[in-house]
Protein backbone atom coordinates (compact mmCIF):
# COMPACT_ATOMS: atom_id res chain seq x y z
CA UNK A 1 -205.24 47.97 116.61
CA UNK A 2 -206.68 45.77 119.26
CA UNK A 3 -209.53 43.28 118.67
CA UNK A 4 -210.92 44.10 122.15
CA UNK A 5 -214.22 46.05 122.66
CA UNK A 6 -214.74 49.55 123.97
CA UNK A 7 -215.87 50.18 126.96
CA UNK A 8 -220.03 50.38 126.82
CA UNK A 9 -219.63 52.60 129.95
CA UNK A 10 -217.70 55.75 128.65
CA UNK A 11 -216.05 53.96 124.90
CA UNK A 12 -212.79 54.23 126.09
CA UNK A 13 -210.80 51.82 123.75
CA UNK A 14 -208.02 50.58 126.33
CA UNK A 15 -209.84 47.90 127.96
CA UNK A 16 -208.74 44.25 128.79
CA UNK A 17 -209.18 41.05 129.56
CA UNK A 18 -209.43 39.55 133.18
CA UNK A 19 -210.53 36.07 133.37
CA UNK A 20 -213.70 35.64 131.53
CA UNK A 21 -214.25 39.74 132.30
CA UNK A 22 -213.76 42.77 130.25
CA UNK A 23 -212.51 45.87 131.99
CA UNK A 24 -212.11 49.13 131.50
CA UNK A 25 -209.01 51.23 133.44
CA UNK A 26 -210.47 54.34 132.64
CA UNK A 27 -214.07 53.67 134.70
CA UNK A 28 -213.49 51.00 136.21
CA UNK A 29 -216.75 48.83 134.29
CA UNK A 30 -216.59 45.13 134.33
CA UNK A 31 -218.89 43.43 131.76
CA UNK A 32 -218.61 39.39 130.79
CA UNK A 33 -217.43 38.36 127.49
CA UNK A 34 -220.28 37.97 124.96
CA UNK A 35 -219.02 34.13 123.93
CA UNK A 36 -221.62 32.04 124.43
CA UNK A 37 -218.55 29.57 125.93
CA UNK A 38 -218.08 32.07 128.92
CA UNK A 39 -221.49 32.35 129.39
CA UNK A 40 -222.21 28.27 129.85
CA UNK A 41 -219.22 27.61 131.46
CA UNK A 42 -219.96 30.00 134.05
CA UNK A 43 -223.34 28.43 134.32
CA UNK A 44 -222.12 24.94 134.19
CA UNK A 45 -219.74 25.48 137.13
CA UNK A 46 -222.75 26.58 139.43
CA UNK A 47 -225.23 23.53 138.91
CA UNK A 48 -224.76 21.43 142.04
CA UNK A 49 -226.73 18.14 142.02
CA UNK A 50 -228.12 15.67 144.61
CA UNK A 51 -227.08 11.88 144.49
CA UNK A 52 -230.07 11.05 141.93
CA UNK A 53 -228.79 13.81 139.76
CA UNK A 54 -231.41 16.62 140.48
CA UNK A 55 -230.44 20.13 140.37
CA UNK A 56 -230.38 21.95 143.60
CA UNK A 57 -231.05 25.68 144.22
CA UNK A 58 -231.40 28.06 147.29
CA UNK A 59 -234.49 27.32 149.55
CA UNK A 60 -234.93 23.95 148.57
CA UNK A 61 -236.32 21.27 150.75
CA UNK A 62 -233.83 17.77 150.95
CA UNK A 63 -233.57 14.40 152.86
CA UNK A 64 -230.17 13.02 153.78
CA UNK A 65 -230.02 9.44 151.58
CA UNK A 66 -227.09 8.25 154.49
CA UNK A 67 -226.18 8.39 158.27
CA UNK A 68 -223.78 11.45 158.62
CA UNK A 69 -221.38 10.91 161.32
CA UNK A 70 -220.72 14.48 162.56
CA UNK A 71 -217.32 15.31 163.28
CA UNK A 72 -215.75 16.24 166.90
CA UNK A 73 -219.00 14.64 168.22
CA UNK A 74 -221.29 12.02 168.85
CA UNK A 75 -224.39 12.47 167.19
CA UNK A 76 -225.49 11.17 164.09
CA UNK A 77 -227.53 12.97 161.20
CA UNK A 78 -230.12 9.76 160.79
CA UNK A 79 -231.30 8.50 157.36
CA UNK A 80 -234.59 10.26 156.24
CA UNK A 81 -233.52 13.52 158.11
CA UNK A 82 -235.58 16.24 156.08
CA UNK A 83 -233.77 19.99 155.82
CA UNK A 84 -235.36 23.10 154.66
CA UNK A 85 -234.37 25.96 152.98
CA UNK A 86 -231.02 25.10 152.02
CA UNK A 87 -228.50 27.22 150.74
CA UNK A 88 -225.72 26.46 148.34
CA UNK A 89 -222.09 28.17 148.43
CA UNK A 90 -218.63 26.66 146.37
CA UNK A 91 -216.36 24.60 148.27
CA UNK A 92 -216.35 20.90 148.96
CA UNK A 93 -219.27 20.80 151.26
CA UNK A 94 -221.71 22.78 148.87
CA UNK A 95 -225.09 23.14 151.09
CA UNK A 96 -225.17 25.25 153.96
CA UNK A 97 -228.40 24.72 156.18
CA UNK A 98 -229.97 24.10 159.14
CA UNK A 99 -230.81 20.87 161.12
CA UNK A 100 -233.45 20.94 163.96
CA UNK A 101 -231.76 19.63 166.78
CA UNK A 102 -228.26 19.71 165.76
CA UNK A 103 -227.48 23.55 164.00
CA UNK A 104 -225.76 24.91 161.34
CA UNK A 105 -224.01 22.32 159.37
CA UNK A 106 -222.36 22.08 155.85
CA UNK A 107 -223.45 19.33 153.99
CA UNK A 108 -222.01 17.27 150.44
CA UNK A 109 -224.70 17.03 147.59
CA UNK A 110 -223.61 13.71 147.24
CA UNK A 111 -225.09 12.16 150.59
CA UNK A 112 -228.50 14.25 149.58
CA UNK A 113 -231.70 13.63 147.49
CA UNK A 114 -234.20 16.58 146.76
CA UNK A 115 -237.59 16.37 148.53
């Protein structure tokens, strides 16, 4: 007898576990594990932070704390350079944005305060 759950999409009972996931072969429905440890950790791992420990989200407004040499060139992203409407994707550089005068650039939450 299997301690799993059935399948809140047509009750099949053959469904397993993928990761944190439940899913069913029959249908094909994913659902999350009702734990209340899958559900934090999967929160915890998206809360990016500036330097002074602020939580970021999409379409926020921030100022760069440090000059940012940029790569393969010569210009500089100054001190006090403010970016809007950021957006925030995994990988080492988590902010994706905008800067007026240079482009699209990926920046580290680290060299960043929220505005």
């Amino acid at each position: 007898m299997s301690a799993l759950p059935h399948c809140p999409a047509c009750d099949a009972d053959y469904t397993y576990e993928d990761g944190a996931m439940f899913v069913c072969p029959m249908c094909g429905h994913e659902w999350a594990q009702s734990g209340d440890d899958a559900a934090s950790s999967a929160e915890d791992s998206r809360d990016i932070r500036d330097a002074h420990g602020n939580v970021l989200i999409d379409g926020d407004t921030i100022t760069v704390i440090k000059d940012l040499k940029i790569k393969g060139s010569s210009q500089v992203v100054k001190v006090g350079t403010r970016v809007k409407n950021i957006r925030l994707v995994d990988g080492d550089h988590d902010i994706d944005c905008k800067i007026d005068g240079i482009g699209a650039m990926k920046l580290k939450s680290e060299f960043v305060k929220k505005a």
